[in-house]
PDB file of N, CA and C in Angstrom:
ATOM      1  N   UNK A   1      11.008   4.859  14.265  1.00  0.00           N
ATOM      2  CA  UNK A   1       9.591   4.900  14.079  1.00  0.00           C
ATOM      3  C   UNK A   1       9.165   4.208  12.794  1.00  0.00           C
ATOM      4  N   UNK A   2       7.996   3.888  12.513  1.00  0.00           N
ATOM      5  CA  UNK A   2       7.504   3.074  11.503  1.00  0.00           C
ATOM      6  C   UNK A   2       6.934   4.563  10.326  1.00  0.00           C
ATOM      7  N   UNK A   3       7.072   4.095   9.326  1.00  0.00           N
ATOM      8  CA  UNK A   3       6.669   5.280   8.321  1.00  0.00           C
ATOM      9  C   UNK A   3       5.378   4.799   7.978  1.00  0.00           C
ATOM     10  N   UNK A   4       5.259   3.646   7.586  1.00  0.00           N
ATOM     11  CA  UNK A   4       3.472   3.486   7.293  1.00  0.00           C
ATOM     12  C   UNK A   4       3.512   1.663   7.685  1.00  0.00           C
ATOM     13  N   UNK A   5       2.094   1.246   7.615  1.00  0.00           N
ATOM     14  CA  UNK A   5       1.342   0.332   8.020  1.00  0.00           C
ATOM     15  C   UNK A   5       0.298   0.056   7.712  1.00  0.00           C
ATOM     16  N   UNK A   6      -0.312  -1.275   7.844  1.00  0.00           N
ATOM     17  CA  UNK A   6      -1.648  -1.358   7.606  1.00  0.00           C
ATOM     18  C   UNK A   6      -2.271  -2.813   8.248  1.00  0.00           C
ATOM     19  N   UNK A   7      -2.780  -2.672   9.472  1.00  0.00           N
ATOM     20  CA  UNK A   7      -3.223  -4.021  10.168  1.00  0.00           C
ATOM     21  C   UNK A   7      -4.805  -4.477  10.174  1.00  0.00           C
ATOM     22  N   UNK A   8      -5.364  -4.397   9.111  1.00  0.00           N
ATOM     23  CA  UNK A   8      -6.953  -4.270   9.295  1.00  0.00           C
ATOM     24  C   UNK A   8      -7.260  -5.450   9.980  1.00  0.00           C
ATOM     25  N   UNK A   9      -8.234  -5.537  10.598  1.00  0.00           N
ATOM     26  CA  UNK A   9      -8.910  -6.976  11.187  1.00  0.00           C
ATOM     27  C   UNK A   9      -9.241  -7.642  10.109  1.00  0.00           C
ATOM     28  N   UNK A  10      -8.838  -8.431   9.583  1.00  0.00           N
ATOM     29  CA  UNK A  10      -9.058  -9.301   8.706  1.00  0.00           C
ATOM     30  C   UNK A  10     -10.461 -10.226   8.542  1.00  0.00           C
ATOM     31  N   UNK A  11     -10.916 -10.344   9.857  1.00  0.00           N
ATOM     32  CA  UNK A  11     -12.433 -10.758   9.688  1.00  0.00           C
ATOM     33  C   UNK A  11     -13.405 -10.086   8.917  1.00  0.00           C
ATOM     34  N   UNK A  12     -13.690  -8.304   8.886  1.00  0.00           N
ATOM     35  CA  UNK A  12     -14.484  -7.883   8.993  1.00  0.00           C
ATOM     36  C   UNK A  12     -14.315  -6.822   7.472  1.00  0.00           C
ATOM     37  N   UNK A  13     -12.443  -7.340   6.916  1.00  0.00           N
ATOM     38  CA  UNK A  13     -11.913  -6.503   6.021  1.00  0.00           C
ATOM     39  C   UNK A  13     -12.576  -6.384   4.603  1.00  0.00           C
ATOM     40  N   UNK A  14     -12.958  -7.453   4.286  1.00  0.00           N
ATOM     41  CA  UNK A  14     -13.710  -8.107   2.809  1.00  0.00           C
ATOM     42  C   UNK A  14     -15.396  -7.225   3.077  1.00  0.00           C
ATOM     43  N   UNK A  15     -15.837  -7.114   4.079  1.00  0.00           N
ATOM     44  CA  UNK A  15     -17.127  -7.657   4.145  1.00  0.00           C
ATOM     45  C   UNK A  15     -16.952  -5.718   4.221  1.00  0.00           C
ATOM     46  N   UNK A  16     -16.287  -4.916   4.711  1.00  0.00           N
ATOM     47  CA  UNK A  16     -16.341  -3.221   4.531  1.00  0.00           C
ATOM     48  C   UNK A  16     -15.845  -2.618   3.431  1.00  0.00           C
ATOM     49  N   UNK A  17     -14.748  -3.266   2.640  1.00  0.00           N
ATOM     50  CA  UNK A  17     -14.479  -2.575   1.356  1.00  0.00           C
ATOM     51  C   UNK A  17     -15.165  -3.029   0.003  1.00  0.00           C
ATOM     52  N   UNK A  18     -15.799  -4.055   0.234  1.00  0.00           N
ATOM     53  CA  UNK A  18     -15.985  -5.063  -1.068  1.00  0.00           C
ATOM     54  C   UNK A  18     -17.299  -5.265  -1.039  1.00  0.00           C
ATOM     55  N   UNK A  19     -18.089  -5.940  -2.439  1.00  0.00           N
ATOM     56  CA  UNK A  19     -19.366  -6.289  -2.130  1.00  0.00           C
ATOM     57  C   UNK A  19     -19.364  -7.800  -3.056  1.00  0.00           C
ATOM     58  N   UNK A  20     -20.786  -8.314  -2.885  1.00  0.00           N
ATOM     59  CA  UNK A  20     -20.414  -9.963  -3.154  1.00  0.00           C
ATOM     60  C   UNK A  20     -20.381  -9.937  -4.634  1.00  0.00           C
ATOM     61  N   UNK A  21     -20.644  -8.955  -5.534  1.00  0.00           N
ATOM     62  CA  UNK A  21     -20.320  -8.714  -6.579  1.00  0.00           C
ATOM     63  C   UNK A  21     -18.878  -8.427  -7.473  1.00  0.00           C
ATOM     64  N   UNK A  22     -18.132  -7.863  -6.650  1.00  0.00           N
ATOM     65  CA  UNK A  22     -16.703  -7.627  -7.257  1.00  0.00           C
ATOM     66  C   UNK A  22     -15.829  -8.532  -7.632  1.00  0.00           C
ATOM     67  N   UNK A  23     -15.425  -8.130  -8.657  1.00  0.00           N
ATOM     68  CA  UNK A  23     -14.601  -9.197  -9.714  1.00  0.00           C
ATOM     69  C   UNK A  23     -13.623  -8.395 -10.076  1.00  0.00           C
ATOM     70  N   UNK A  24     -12.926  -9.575 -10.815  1.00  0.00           N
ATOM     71  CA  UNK A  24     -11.672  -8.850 -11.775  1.00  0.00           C
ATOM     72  C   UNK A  24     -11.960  -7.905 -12.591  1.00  0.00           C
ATOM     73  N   UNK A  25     -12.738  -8.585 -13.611  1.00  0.00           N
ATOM     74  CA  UNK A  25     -13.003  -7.876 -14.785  1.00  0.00           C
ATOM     75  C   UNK A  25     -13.454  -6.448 -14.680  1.00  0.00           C
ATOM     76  N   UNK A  26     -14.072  -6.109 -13.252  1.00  0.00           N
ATOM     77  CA  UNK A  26     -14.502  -4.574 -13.424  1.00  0.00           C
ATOM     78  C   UNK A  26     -12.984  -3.764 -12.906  1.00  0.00           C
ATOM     79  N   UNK A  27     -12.019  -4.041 -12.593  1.00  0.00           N
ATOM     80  CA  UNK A  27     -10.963  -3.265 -12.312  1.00  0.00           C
ATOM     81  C   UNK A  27     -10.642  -3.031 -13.736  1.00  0.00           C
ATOM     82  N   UNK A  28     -10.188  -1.279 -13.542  1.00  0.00           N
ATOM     83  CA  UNK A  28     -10.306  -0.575 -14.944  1.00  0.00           C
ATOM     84  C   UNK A  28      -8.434  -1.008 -14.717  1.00  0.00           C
ATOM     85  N   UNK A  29      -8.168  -1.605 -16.008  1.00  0.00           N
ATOM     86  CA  UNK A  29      -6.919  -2.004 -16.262  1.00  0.00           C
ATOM     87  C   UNK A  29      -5.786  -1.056 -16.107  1.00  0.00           C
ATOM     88  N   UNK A  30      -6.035   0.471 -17.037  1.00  0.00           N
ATOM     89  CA  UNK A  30      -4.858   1.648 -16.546  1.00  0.00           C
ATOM     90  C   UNK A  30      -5.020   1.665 -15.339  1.00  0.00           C
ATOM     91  N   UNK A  31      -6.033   2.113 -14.638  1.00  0.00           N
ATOM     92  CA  UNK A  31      -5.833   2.104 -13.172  1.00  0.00           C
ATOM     93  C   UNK A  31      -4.740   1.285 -12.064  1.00  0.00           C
ATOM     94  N   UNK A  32      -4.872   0.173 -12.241  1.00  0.00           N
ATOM     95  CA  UNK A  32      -4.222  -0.893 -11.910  1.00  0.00           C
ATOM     96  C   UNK A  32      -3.306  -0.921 -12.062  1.00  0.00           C
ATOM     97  N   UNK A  33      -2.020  -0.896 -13.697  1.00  0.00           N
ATOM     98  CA  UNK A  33      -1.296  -0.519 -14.157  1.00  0.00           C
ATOM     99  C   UNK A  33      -0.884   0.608 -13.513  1.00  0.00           C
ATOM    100  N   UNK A  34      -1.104   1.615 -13.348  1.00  0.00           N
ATOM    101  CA  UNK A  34      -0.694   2.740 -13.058  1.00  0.00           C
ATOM    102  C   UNK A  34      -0.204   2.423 -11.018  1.00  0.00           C
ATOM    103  N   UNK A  35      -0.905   1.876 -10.685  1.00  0.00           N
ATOM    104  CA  UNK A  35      -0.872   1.407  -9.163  1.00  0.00           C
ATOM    105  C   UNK A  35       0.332   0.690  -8.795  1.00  0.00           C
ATOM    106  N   UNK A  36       0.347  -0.114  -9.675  1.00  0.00           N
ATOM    107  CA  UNK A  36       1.694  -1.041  -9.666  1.00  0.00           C
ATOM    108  C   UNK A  36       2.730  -0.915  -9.902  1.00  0.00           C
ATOM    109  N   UNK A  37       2.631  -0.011 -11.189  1.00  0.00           N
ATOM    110  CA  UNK A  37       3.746   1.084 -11.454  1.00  0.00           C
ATOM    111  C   UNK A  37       4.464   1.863 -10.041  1.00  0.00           C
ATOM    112  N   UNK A  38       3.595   2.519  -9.693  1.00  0.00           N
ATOM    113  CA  UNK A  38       3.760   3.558  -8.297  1.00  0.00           C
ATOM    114  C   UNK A  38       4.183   2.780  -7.375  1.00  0.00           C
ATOM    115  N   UNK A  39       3.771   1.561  -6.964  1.00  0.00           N
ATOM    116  CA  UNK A  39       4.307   0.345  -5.702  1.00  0.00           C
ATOM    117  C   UNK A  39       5.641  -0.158  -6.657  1.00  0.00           C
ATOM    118  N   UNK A  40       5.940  -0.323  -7.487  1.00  0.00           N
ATOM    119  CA  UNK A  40       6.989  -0.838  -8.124  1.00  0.00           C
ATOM    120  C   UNK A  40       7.938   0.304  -7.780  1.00  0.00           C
ATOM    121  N   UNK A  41       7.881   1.812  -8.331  1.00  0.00           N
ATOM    122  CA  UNK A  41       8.918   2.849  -7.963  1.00  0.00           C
ATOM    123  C   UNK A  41       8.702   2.942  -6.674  1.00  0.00           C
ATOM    124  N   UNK A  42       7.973   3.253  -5.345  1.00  0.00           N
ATOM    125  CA  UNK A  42       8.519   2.932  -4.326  1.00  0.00           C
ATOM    126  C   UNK A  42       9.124   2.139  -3.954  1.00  0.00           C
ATOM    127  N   UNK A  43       9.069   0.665  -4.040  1.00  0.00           N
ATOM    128  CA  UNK A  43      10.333  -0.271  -3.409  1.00  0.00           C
ATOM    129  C   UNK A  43      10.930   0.156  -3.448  1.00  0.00           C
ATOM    130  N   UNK A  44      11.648   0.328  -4.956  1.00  0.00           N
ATOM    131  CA  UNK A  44      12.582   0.494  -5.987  1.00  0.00           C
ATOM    132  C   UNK A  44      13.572   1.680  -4.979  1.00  0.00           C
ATOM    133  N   UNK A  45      12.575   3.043  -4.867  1.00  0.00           N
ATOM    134  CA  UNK A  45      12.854   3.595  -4.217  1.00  0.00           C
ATOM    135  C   UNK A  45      13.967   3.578  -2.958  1.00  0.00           C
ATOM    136  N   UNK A  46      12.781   2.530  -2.085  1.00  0.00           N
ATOM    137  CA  UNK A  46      13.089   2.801  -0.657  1.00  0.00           C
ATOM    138  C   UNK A  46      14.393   1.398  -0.498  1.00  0.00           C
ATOM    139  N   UNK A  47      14.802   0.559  -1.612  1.00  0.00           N
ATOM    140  CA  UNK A  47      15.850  -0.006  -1.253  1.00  0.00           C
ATOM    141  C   UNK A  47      17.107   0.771  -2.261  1.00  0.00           C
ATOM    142  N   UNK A  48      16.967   1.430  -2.917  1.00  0.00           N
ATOM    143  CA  UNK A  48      17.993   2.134  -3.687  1.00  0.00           C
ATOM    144  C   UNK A  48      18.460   3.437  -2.520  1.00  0.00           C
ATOM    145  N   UNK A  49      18.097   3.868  -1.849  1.00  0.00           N
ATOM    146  CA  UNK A  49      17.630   4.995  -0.863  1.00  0.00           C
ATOM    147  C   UNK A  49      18.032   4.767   0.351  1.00  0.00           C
ATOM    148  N   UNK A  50      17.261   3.728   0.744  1.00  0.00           N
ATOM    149  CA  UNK A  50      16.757   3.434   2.580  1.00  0.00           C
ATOM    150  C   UNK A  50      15.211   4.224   2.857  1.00  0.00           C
ATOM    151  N   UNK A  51      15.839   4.664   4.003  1.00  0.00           N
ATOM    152  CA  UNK A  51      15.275   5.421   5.024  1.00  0.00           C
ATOM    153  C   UNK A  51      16.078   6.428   5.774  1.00  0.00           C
ATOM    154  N   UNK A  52      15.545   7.813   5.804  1.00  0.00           N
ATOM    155  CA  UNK A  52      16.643   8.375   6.554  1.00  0.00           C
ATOM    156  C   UNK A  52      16.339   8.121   8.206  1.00  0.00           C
ATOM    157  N   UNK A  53      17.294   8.339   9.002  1.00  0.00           N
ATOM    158  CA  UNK A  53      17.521   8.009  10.254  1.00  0.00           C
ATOM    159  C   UNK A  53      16.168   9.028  10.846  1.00  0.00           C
ATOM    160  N   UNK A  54      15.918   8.150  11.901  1.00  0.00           N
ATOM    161  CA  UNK A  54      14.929   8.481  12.766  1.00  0.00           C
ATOM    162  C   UNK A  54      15.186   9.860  13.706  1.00  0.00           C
ATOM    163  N   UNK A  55      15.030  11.111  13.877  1.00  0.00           N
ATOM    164  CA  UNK A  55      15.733  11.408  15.073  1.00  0.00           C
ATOM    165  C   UNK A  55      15.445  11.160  16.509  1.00  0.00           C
ATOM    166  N   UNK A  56      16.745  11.864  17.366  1.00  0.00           N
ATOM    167  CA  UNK A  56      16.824  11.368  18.743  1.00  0.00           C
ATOM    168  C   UNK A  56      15.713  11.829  19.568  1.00  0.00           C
ATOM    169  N   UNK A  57      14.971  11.048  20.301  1.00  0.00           N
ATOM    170  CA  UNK A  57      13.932  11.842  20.868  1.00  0.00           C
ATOM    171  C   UNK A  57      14.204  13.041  21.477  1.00  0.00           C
ATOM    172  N   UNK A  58      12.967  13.831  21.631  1.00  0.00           N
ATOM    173  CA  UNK A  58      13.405  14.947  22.080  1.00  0.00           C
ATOM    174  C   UNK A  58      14.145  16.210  21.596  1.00  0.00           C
ATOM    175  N   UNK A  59      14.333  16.101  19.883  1.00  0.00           N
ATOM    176  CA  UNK A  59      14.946  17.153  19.349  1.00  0.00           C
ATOM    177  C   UNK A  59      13.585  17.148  18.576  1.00  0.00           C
TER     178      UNK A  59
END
């Protein structure tokens, strides 16, 4: 099974999270930092690790 994902329609993706105003400069820098941090220890994670095995259907 897949543990996570994310397939947004890409047409319509910019135009629902974002506005024609957003820029760099307003991303609060710790924030960000701190984000990347967290995506950095997951990889880190999940190739030091894996994944544990899926089970067999039906159990």
């Amino acid at each position: 099974g897949l543990l996570f994902g994310l397939k947004p329609d890409s047409q319509r993706y910019f135009d629902y999270h974002h506005t024609a105003i957003d820029h760099i400069e307003a991303v609060n820098r710790r924030e960000l930092e701190l984000g990347a941090a967290a995506m950095t220890a997951l990889v880190y994670l999940l190739d030091k690790y894996g994944l544990p095995e899926a089970p067999e259907p039906g159990r």
